[in-house]
Every structure is written in C-alpha cells, then in structure tokens.
C-alpha atoms as a PDB file:
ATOM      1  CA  UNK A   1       9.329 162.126 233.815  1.00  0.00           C
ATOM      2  CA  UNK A   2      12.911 161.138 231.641  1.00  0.00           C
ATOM      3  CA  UNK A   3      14.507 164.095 230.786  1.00  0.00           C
ATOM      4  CA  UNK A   4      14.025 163.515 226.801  1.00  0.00           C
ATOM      5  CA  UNK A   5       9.990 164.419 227.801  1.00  0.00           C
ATOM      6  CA  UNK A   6      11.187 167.029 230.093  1.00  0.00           C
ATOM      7  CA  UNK A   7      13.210 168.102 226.840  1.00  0.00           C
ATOM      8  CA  UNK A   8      10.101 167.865 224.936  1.00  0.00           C
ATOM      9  CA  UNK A   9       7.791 170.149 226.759  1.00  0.00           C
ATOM     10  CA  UNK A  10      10.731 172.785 227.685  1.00  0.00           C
ATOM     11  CA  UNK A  11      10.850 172.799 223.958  1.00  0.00           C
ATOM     12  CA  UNK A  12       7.240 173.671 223.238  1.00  0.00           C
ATOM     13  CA  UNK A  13       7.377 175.914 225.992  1.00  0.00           C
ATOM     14  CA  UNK A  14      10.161 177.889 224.206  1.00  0.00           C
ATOM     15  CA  UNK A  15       8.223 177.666 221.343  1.00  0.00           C
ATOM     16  CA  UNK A  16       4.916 179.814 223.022  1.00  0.00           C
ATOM     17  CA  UNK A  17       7.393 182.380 223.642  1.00  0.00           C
ATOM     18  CA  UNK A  18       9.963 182.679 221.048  1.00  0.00           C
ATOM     19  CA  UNK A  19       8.069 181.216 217.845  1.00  0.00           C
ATOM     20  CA  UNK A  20       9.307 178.049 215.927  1.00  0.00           C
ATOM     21  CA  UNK A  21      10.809 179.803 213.116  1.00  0.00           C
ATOM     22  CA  UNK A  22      13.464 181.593 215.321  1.00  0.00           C
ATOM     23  CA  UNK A  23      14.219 177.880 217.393  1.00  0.00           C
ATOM     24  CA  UNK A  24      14.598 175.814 213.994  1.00  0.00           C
ATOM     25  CA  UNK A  25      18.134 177.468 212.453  1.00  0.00           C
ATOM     26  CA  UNK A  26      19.577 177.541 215.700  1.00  0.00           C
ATOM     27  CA  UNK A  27      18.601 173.706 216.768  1.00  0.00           C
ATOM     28  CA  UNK A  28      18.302 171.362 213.210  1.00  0.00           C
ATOM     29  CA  UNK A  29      21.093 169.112 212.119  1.00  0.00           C
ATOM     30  CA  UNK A  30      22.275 170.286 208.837  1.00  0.00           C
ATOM     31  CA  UNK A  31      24.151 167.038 208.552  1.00  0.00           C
ATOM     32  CA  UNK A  32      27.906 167.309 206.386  1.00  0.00           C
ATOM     33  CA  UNK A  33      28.693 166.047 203.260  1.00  0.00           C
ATOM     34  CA  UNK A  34      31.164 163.030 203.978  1.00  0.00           C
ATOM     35  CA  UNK A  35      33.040 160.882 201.424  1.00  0.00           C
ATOM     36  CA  UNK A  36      32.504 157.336 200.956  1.00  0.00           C
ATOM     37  CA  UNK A  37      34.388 154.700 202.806  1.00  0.00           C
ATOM     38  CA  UNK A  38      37.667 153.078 201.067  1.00  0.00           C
ATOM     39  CA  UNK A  39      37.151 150.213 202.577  1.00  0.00           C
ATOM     40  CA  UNK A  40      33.812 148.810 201.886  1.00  0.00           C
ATOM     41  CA  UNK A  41      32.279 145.267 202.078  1.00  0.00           C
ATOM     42  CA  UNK A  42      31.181 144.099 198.205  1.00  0.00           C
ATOM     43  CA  UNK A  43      28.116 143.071 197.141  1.00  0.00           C
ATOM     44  CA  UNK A  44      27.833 139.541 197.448  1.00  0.00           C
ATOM     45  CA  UNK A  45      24.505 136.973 197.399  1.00  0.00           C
ATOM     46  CA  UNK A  46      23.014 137.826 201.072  1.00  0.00           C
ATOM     47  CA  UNK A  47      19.786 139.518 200.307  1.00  0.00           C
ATOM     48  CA  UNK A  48      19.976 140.811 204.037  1.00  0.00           C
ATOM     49  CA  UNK A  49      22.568 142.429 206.691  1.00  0.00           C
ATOM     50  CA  UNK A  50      22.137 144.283 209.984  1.00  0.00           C
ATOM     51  CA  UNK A  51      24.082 147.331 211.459  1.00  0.00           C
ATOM     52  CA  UNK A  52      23.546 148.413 214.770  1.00  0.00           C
ATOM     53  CA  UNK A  53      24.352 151.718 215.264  1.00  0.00           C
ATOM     54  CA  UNK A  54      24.136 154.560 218.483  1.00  0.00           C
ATOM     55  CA  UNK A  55      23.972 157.966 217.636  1.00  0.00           C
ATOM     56  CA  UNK A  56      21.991 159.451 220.713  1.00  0.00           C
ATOM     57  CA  UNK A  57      18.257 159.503 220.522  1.00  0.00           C
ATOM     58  CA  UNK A  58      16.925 156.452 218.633  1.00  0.00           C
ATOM     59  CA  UNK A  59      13.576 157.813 217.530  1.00  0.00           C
ATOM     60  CA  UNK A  60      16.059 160.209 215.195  1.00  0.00           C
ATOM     61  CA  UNK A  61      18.516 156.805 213.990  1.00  0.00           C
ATOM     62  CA  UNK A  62      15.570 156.018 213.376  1.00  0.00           C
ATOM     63  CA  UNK A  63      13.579 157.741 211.851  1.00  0.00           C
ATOM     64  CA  UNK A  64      16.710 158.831 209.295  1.00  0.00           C
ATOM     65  CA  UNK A  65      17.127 155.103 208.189  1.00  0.00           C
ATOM     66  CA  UNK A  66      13.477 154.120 207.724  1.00  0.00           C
ATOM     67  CA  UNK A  67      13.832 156.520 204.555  1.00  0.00           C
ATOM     68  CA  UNK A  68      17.195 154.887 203.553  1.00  0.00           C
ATOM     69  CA  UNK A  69      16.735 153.064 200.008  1.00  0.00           C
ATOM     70  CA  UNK A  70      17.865 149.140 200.825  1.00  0.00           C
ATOM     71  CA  UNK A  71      16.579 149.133 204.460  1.00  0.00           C
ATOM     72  CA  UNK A  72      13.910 147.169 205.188  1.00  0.00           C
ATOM     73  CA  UNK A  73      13.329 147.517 208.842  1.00  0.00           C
ATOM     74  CA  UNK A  74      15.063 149.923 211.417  1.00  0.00           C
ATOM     75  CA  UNK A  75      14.228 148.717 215.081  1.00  0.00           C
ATOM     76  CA  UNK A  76      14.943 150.863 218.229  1.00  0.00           C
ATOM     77  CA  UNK A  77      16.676 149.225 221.284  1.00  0.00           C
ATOM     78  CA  UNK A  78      19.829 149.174 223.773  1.00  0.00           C
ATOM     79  CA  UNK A  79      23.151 147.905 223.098  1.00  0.00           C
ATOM     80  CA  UNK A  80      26.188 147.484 225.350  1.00  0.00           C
ATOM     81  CA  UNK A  81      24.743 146.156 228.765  1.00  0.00           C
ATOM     82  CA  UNK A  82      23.050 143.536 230.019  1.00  0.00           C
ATOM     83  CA  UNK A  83      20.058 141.528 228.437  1.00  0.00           C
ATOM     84  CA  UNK A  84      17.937 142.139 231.887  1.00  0.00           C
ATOM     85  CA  UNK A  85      18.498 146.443 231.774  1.00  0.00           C
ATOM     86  CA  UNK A  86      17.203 146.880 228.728  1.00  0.00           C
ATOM     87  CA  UNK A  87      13.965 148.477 229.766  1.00  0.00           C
ATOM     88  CA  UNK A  88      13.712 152.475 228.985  1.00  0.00           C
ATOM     89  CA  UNK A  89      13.529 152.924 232.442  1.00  0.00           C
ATOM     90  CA  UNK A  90      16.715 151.284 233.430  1.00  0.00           C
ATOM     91  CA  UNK A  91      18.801 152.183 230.226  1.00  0.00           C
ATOM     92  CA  UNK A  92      17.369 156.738 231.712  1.00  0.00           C
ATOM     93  CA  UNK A  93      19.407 156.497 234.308  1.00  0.00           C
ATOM     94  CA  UNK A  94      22.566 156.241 232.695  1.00  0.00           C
ATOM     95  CA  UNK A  95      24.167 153.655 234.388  1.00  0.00           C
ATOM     96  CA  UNK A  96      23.212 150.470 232.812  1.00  0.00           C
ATOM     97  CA  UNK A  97      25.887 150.258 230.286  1.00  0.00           C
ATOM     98  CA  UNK A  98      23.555 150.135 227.559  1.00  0.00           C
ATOM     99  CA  UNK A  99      23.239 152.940 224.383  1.00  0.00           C
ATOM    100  CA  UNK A 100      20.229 153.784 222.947  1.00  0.00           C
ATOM    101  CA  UNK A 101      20.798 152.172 219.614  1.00  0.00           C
ATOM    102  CA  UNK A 102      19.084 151.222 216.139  1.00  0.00           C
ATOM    103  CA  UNK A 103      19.294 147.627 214.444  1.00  0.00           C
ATOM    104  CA  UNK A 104      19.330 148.814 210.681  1.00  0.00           C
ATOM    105  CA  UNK A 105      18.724 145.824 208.221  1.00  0.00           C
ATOM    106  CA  UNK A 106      19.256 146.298 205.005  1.00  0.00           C
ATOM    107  CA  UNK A 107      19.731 144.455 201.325  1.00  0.00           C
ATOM    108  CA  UNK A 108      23.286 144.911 200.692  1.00  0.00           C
ATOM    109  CA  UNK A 109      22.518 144.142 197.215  1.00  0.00           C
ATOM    110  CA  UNK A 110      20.818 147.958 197.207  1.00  0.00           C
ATOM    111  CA  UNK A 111      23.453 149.852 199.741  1.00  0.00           C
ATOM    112  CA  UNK A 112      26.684 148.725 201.147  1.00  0.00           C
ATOM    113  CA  UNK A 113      27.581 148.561 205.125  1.00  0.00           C
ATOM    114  CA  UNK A 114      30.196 151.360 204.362  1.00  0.00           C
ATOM    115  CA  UNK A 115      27.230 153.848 202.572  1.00  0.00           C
ATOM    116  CA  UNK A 116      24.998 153.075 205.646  1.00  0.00           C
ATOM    117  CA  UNK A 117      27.671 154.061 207.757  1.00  0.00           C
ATOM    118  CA  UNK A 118      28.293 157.058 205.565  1.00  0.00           C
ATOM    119  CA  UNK A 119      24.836 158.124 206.508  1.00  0.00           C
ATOM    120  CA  UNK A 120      25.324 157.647 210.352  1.00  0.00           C
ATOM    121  CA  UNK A 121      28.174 159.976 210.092  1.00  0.00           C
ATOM    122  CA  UNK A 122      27.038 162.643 208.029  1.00  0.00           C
ATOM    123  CA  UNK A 123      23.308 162.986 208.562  1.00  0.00           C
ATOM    124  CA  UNK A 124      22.052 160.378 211.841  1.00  0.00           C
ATOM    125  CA  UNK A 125      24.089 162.454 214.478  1.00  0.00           C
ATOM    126  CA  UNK A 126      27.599 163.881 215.336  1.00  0.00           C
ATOM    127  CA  UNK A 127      30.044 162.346 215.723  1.00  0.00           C
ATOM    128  CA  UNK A 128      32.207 164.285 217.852  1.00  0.00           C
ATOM    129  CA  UNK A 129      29.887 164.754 221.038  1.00  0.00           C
ATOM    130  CA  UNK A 130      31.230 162.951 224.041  1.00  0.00           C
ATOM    131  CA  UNK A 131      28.036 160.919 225.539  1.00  0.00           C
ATOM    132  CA  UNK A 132      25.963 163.356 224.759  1.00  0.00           C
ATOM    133  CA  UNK A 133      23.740 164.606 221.161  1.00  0.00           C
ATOM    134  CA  UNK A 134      21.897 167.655 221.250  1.00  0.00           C
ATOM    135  CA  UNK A 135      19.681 168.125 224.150  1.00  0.00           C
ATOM    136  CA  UNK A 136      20.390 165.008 225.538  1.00  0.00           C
ATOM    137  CA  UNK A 137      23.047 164.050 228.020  1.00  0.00           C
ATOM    138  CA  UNK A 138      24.599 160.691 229.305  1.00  0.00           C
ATOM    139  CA  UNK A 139      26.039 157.573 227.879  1.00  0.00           C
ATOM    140  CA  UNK A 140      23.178 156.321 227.114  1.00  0.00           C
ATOM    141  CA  UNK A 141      23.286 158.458 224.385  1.00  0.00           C
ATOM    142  CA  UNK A 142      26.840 158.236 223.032  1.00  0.00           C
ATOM    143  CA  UNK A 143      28.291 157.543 219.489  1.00  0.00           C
ATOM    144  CA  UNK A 144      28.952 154.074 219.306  1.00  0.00           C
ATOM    145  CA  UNK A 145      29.097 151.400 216.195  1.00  0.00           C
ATOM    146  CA  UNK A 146      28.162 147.489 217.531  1.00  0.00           C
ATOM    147  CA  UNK A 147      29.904 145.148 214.918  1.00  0.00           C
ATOM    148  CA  UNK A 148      28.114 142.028 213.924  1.00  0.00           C
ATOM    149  CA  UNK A 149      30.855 140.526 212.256  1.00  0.00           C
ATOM    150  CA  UNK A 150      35.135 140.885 212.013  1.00  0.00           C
ATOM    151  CA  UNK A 151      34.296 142.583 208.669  1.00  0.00           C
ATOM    152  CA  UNK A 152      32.021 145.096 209.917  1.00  0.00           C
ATOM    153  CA  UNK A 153      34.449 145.640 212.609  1.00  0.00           C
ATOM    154  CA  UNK A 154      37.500 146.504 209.996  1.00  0.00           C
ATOM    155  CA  UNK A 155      35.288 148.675 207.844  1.00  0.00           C
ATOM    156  CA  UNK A 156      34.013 150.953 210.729  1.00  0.00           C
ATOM    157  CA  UNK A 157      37.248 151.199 212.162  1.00  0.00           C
ATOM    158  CA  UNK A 158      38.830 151.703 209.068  1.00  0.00           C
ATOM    159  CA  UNK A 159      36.417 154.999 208.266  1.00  0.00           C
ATOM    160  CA  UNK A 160      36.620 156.201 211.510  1.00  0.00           C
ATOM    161  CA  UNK A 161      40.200 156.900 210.589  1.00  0.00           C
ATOM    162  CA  UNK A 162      39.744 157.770 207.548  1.00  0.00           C
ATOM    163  CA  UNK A 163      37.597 160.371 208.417  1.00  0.00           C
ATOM    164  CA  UNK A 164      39.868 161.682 211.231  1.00  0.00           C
ATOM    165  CA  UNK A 165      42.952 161.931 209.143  1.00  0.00           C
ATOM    166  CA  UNK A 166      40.941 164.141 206.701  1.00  0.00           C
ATOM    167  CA  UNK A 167      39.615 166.284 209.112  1.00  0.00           C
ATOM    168  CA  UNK A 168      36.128 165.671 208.023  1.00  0.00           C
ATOM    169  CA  UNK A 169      35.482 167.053 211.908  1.00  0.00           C
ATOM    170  CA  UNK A 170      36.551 170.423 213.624  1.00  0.00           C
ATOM    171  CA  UNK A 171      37.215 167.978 216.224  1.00  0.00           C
ATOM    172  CA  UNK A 172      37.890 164.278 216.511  1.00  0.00           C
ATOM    173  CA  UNK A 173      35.279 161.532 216.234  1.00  0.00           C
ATOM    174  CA  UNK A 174      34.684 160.132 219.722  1.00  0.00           C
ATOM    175  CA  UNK A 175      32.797 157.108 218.291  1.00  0.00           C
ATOM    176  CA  UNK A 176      33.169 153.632 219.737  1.00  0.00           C
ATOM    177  CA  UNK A 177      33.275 150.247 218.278  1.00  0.00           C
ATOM    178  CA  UNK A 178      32.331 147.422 220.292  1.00  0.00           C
ATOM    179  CA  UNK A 179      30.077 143.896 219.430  1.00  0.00           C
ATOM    180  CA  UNK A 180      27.453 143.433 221.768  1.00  0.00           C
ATOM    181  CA  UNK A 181      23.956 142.369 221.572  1.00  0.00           C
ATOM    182  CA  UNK A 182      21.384 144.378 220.728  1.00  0.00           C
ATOM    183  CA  UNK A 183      18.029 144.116 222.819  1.00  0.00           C
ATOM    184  CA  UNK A 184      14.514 146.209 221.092  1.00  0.00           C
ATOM    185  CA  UNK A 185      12.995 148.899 222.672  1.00  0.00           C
ATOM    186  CA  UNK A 186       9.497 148.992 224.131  1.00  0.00           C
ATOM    187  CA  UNK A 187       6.487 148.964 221.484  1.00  0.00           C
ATOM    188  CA  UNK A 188       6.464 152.641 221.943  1.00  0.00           C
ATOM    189  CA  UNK A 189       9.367 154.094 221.410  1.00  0.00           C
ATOM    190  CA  UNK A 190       9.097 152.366 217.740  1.00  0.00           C
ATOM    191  CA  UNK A 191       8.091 154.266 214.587  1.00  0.00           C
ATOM    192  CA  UNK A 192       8.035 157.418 217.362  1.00  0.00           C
ATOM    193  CA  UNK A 193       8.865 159.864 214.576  1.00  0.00           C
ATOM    194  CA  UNK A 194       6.408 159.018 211.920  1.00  0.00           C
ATOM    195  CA  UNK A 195       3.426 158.584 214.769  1.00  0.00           C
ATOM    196  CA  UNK A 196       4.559 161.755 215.962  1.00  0.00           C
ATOM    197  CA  UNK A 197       5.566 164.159 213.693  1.00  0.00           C
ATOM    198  CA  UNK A 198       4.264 167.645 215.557  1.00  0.00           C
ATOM    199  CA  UNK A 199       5.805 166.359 218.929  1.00  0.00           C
ATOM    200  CA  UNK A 200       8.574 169.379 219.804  1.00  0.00           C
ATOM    201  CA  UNK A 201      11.261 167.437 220.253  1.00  0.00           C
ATOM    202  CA  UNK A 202      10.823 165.321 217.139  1.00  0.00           C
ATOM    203  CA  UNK A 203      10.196 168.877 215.191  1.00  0.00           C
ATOM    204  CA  UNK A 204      13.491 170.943 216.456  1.00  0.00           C
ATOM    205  CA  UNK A 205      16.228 167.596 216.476  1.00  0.00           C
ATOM    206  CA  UNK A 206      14.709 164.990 214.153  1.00  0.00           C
ATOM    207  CA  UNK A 207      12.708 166.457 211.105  1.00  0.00           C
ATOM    208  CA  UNK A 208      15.900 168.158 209.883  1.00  0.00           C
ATOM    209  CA  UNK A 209      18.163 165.197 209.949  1.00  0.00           C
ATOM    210  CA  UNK A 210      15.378 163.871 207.140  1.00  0.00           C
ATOM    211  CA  UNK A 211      15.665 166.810 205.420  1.00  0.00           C
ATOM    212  CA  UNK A 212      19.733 166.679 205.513  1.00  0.00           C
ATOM    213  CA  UNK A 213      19.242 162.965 204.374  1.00  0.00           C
ATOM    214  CA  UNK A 214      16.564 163.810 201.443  1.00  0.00           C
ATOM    215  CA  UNK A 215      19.474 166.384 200.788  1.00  0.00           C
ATOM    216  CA  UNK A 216      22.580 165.040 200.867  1.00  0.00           C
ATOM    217  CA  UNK A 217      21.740 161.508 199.696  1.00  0.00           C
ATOM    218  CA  UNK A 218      19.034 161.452 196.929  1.00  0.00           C
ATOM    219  CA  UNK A 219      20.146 159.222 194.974  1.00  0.00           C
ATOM    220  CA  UNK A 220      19.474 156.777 198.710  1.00  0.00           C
ATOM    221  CA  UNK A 221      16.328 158.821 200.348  1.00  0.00           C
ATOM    222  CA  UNK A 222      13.146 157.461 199.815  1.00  0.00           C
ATOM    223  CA  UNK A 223       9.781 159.036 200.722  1.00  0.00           C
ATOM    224  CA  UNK A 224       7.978 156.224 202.438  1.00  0.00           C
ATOM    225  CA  UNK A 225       9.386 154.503 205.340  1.00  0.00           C
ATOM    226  CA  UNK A 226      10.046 151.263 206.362  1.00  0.00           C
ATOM    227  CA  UNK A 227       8.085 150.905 209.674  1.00  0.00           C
ATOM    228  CA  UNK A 228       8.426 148.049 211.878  1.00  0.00           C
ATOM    229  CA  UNK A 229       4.809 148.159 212.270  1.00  0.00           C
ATOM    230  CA  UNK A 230       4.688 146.637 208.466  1.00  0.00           C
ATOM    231  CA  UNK A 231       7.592 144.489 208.919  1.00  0.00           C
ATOM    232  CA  UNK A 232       5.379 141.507 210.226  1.00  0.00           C
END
C-alpha cells in the first residue's frame, strides 16, 4: 500500500474517533494572499501555453487548476527523472528523481504564466516545505517549477525572489527551477479529486485549497472544471 493510501485510511480512521469538524481547522490549506509577479510574460497571439508545476500531491495541483479561469486541461504526471520511472510505483519510492507534478495548459490570452504561478504559490501548496507537503514525505513530493521555455525560466525565478525579499514567507521558499520533461500519470490518478470528492485524504488536504482558490482569486475561480476526461 503507498503511504498517500496509508495516509488516506489513517485519516478516516481519525475521523471515527475524533469527528471531521475538529480534523478540518487543524489540517486545510488556508492558502495566503500573494502579490502579483513584476515580471510577467504579455499577452501575445498563442491561444495556448503549458506550466508544469510540483507542489506535492498532484491530485491537489490538480484539482486547484482545473477551476482556474484560462486553463483548459490540467494533467497529472512526473517530472525530473527518467522517461522509463515514471510509473506511480517507481516515482513511491522516492528515489527515481522524478516529482509528482501537474502540466497546466492554459490560454494566455485569459491568465498570464506569472498569475498561474501566483496561484501555485498562494493557494496549490507551500512553498517553504523541504520535500515534503502536508502528510506526505519525500522528494517526490517537493516544490519545484519545470520551465518550458528561457522566459518561463526568468519569470519564475524572478518571483521566487521577489517573494523572498518581501517576506511573503515566515521562512524562505525552498522551490526549485529546473526544465525537464514531463511524463502523465496513470489513467487513475487523473481527475482523482472530482471522482472522489468524500475520499479522506482528498476532504482534509485538497477541498480547502479550492475553497482558498474560490477565495482568494474570484475574479480567476470557476465552478466547473476542466477534466482531462473532456479534453479529447
């Protein structure tokens, strides 16, 4: 059993015993209210751009970015290693290389690379935990930004320093930038939030990062998600 489903049931055991309501404050992402890049890429003609981003679980990257306005598919997968480790069961043990990451594309015409980065930061995950997020521990599950382009490279770095000389963090952002390719996840592990909504884990660490997102971003939040199953 992988230790996010181990995660999962511990969960709903806690839940028998101590009741949801009490487990919910202590575990949900509020998410933080961060300002906007300074460096951004304009709008330009390309009706479509991908960011790959890590942030720890990718059912919750996810999940947060299928109800970003301007994104039009969100696909869970492994960045970072090699093209023949990127199997679930491989990328588990922690030694492959390879993040759990999401491959957000989006119509920069609707939201900028900088704004979807802006989410990442202040709602997907945080930040400042070293190869690990929430219950989950290893670096499979660090913070790490995958570059598709020199530009997307200079605006990520760019924030990331922006953000640390503001002190947007009670600690600093341990984030990672680094191109590599990104390789989808099994059938399964995609649209895992919306097909499983009730599922403990999803409940206690994902729901509330939608909630921060609906939140902090409304103007951006969108009720409907884009699920790769109706991407075609």
């Amino acid at each position: 059993m992988s230790k996010r489903f181990a995660n999962g049931l511990l969960a709903a055991t806690l839940a028998v015993f101590a009741g949801a309501a009490l487990l919910a404050p202590a575990m949900a992402e509020e998410g933080r209210a961060l300002p906007p890049p300074a460096l951004d890429a304009p709008a330009g003609e390309a009706t479509s751009e991908v960011a790959v981003i890590a942030g720890g679980c990718f059912w919750g990257v996810q999940g947060v970015f299928q109800h970003v306005k301007g994104v039009t598919n969100a696909v869970s997968g492994y960045a970072g290693g090699a093209k023949e480790s990127a199997t679930y069961d491989k990328v588990s043990g922690g030694s492959t290389g390879h993040a759990e990451a999401v491959s957000v594309t989006f119509d920069p015409r609707q939201i900028s690379y900088g704004q979807i980065l802006q989410i990442y930061f202040s709602v997907a995950h945080d930040p400042t935990q070293l190869n690990r997020q929430g219950p989950d521990r290893g670096t499979q599950y660090r913070s790490a930004i995958f570059p598709g382009s020199p530009e997307q490279a200079s605006i990520a770095t760019a924030y990331i320093a922006q953000l640390d000389k503001a002190k947007a963090f009670d600690r600093a952002i341990v984030t990672k930038t680094d191109a590599a390719p990104f390789y989808p996840a099994e059938a399964y592990h995609q649209d895992f939030l919306t097909r499983n909504p009730t599922y403990p884990y999803i409940v206690y660490n994902d729901l509330p990062k939608i909630e921060a997102l609906k939140r902090l971003f409304p103007d951006l939040y969108r009720d409907k998600p884009a699920l790769v199953a109706e991407a075609g």
